[in-house]
Protein backbone atom coordinates (compact mmCIF):
# COMPACT_ATOMS: atom_id res chain seq x y z
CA UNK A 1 2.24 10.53 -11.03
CA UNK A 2 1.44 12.22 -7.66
CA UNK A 3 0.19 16.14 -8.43
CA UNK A 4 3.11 18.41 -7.96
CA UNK A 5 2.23 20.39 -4.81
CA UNK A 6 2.12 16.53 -2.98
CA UNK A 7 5.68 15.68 -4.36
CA UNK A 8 6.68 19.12 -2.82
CA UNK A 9 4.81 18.71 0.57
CA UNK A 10 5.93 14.84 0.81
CA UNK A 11 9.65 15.82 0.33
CA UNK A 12 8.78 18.87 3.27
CA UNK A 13 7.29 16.20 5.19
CA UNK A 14 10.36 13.89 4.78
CA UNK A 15 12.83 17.19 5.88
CA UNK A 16 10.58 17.85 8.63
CA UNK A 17 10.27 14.01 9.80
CA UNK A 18 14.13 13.35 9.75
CA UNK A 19 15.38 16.66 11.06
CA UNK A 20 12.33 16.11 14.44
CA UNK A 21 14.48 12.78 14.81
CA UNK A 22 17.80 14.28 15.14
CA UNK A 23 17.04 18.16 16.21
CA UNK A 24 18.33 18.79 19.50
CA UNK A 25 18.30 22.50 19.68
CA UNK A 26 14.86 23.81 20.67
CA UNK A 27 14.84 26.13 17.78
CA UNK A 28 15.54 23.83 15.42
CA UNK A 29 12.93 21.73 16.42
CA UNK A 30 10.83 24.27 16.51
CA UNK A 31 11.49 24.91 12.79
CA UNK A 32 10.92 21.32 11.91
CA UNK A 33 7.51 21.56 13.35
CA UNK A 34 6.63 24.80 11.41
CA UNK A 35 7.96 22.98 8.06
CA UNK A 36 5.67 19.99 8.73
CA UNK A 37 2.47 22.43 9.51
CA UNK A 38 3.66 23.85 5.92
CA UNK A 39 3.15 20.24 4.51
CA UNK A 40 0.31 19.65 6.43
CA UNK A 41 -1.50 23.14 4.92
CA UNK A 42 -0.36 22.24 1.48
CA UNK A 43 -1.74 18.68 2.01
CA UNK A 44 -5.38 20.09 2.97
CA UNK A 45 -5.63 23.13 0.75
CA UNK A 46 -4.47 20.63 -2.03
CA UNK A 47 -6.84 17.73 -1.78
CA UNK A 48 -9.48 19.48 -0.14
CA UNK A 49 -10.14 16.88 2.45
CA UNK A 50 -9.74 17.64 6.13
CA UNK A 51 -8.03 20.43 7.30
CA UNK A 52 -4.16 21.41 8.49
CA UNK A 53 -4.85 19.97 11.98
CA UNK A 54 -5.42 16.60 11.03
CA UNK A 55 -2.52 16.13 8.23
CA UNK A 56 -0.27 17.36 11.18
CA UNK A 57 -1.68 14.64 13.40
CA UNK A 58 -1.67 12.32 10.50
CA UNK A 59 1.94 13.18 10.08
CA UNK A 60 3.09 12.98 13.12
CA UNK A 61 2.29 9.19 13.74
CA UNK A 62 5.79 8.15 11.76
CA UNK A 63 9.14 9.36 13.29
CA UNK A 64 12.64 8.16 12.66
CA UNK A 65 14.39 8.87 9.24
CA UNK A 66 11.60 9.18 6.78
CA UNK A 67 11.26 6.33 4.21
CA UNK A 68 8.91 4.59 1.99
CA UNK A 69 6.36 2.97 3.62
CA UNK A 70 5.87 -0.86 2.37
CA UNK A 71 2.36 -2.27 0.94
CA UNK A 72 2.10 -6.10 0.16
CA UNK A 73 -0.18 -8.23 -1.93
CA UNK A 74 -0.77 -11.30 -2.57
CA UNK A 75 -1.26 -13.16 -6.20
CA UNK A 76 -3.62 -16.06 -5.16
CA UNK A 77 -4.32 -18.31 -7.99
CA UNK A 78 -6.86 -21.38 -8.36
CA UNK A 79 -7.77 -23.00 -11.63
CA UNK A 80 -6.48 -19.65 -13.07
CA UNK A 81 -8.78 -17.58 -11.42
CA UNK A 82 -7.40 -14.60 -8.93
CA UNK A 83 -8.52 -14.32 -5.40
CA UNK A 84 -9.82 -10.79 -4.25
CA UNK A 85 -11.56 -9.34 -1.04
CA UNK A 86 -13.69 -6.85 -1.00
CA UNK A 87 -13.37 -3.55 1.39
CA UNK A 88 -15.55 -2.29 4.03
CA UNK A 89 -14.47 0.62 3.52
CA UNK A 90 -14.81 1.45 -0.01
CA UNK A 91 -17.06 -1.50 -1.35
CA UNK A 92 -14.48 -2.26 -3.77
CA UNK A 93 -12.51 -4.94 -4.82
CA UNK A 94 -8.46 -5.58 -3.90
CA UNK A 95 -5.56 -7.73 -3.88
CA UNK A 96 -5.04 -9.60 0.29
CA UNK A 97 -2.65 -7.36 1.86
CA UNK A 98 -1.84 -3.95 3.59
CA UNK A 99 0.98 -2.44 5.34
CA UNK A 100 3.67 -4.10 6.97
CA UNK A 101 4.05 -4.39 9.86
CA UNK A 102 7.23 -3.17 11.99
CA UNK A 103 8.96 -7.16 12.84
CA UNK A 104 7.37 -8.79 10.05
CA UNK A 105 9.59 -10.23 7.13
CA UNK A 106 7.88 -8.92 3.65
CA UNK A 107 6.85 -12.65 3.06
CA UNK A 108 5.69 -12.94 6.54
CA UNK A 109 3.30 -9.96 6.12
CA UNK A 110 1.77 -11.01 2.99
CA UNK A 111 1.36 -14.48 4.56
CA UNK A 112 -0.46 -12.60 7.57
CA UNK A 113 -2.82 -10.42 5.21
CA UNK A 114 -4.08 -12.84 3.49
CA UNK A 115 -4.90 -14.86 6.50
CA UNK A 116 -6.70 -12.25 7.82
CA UNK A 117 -8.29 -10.58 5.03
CA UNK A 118 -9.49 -14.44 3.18
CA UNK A 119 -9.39 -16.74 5.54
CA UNK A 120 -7.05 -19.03 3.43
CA UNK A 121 -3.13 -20.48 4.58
CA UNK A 122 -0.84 -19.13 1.91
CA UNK A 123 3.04 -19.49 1.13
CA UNK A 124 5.01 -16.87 -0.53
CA UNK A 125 6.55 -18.35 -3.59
CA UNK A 126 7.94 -15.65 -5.68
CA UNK A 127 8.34 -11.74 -5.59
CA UNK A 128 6.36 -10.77 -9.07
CA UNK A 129 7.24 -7.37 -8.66
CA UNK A 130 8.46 -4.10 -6.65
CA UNK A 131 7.08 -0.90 -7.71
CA UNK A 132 6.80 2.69 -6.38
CA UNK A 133 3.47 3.48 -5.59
CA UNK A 134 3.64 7.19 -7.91
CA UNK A 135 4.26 5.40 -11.14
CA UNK A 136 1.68 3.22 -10.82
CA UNK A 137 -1.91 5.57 -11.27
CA UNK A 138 -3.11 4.97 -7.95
CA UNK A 139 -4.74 8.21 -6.34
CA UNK A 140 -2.19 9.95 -4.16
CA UNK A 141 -1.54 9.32 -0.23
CA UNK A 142 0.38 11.40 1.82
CA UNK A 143 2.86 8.98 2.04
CA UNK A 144 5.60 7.87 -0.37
CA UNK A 145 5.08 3.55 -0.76
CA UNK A 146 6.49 0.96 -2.24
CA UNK A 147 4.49 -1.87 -3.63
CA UNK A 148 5.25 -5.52 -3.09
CA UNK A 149 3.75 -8.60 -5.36
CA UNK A 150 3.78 -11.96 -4.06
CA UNK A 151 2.80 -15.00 -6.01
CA UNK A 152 1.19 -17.27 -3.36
CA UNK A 153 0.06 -21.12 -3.08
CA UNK A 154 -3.16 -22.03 -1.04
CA UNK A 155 -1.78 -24.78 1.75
CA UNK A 156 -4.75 -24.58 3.83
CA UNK A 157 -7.82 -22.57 5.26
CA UNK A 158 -11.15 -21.71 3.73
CA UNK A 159 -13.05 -18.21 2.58
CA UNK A 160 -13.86 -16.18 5.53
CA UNK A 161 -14.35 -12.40 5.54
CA UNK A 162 -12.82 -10.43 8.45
CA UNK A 163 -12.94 -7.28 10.27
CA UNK A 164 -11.95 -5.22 7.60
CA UNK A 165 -13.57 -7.53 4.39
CA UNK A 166 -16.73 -8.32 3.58
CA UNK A 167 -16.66 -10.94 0.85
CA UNK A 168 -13.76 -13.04 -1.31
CA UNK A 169 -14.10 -14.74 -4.09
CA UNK A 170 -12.01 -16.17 -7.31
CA UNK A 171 -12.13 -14.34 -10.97
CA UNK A 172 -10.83 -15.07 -13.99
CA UNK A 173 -9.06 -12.33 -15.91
CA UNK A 174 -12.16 -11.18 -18.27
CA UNK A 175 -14.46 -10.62 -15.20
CA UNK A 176 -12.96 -8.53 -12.35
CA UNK A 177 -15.32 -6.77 -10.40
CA UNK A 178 -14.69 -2.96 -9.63
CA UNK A 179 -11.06 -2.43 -8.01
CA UNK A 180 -9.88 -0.29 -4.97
CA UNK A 181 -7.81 2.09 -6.68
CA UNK A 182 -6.10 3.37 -3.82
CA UNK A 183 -4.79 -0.82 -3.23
CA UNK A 184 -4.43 -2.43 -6.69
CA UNK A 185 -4.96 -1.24 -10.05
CA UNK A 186 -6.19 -2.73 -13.33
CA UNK A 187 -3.07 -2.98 -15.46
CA UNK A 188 -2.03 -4.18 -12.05
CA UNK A 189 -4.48 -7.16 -11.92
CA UNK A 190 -3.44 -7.54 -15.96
CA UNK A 191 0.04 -7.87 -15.42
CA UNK A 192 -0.03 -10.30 -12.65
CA UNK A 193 -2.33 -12.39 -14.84
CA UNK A 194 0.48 -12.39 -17.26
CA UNK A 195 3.38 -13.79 -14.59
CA UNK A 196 0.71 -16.83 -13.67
CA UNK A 197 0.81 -17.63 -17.75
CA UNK A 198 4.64 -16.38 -18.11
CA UNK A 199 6.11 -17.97 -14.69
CA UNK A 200 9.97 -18.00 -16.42
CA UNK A 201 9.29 -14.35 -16.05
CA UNK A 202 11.57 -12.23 -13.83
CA UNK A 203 10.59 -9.95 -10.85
CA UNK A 204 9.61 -6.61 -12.47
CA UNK A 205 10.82 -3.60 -10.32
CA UNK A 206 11.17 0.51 -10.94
């Protein structure tokens, strides 16, 4: 679970998002903005990183209502072995996907990460599960996410890292390399190893 100081400045940052959508009064807007530098202050003093200027700015890049944001990753399996990329920007190991993007169907994104991130043609064949990202041990975000898990069939393509991958590769269940927390967990990569063996299993979902 997130710390308690970033559930409280996530939910200010949600107030402050959704009321900046729909304020019309020039005061009121002006409050919104002083609850989101509130969030923003809690945000730095909290995880030490960066300072109140830069959560604001941070911040300020969604608008509308405020609502989860969607992550989604692909299951790739071959000869029971799971693909995985590796990050530039950690050095660590992850799941094919990333945020969706605004137009893209959930299947359509995770079809488009994977492409971009391995090199290989997927299809989406099943949703494995939907999860919230704060139940889940990854390290917090300042964002609220949900997590989407796509089992996915190879119909083309061949390994290539991209711009933001360096390497992919297949592993069996017994030899995963060090994960990218922040993306894909262990009990994660367990469970989905469990839906390739158990594929009468349901979608799992919080």
């Amino acid at each position: 679970m997130d710390p308690q100081w970033l559930v409280w400045a996530k939910r200010l940052q949600a107030i402050a998002q959704t009321g900046l959508t729909y304020a019309k009064d020039p005061f009121d807007v002006e409050r919104y903005q002083s609850i989101r530098l509130v969030a923003s202050e809690m945000m730095a003093a909290g995880s030490g990183e960066g300072s109140a200027d830069s959560f604001v700015k941070l911040l300020s890049m969604d608008v509308g209502y405020a609502t989860p944001k969607v992550d989604v990753r692909a299951a790739v399996f071959r000869d029971g072995r799971l693909l995985l990329v590796r990050e530039k920007e950690d050095g660590r190991w992850t799941l094919p996907g990333g945020w969706a993007d605004i137009g893209d169907s959930p299947s359509g994104a995770v079809v488009r990460e994977v492409k971009e991130e391995s090199g290989y043609d997927v299809k989406a064949r099943k949703l494995l599960a939907l999860l919230d990202r704060n139940l889940h041990g990854h390290p917090p975000i300042p964002y609220h996410a949900y997590k989407l898990f796509f089992l996915c069939d190879i119909v083309g393509g061949n390994a290539r890292a991209e711009q933001e991958t360096d390497a992919v590769g297949f592993f069996a269940a017994d030899e995963i390399p060090p994960l990218s927390l922040t993306r894909v967990t262990p009990a994660q990569i367990a469970r989905l190893f469990e839906h390739f063996v158990h594929p009468e299993w349901p979608t799992e979902f919080d």
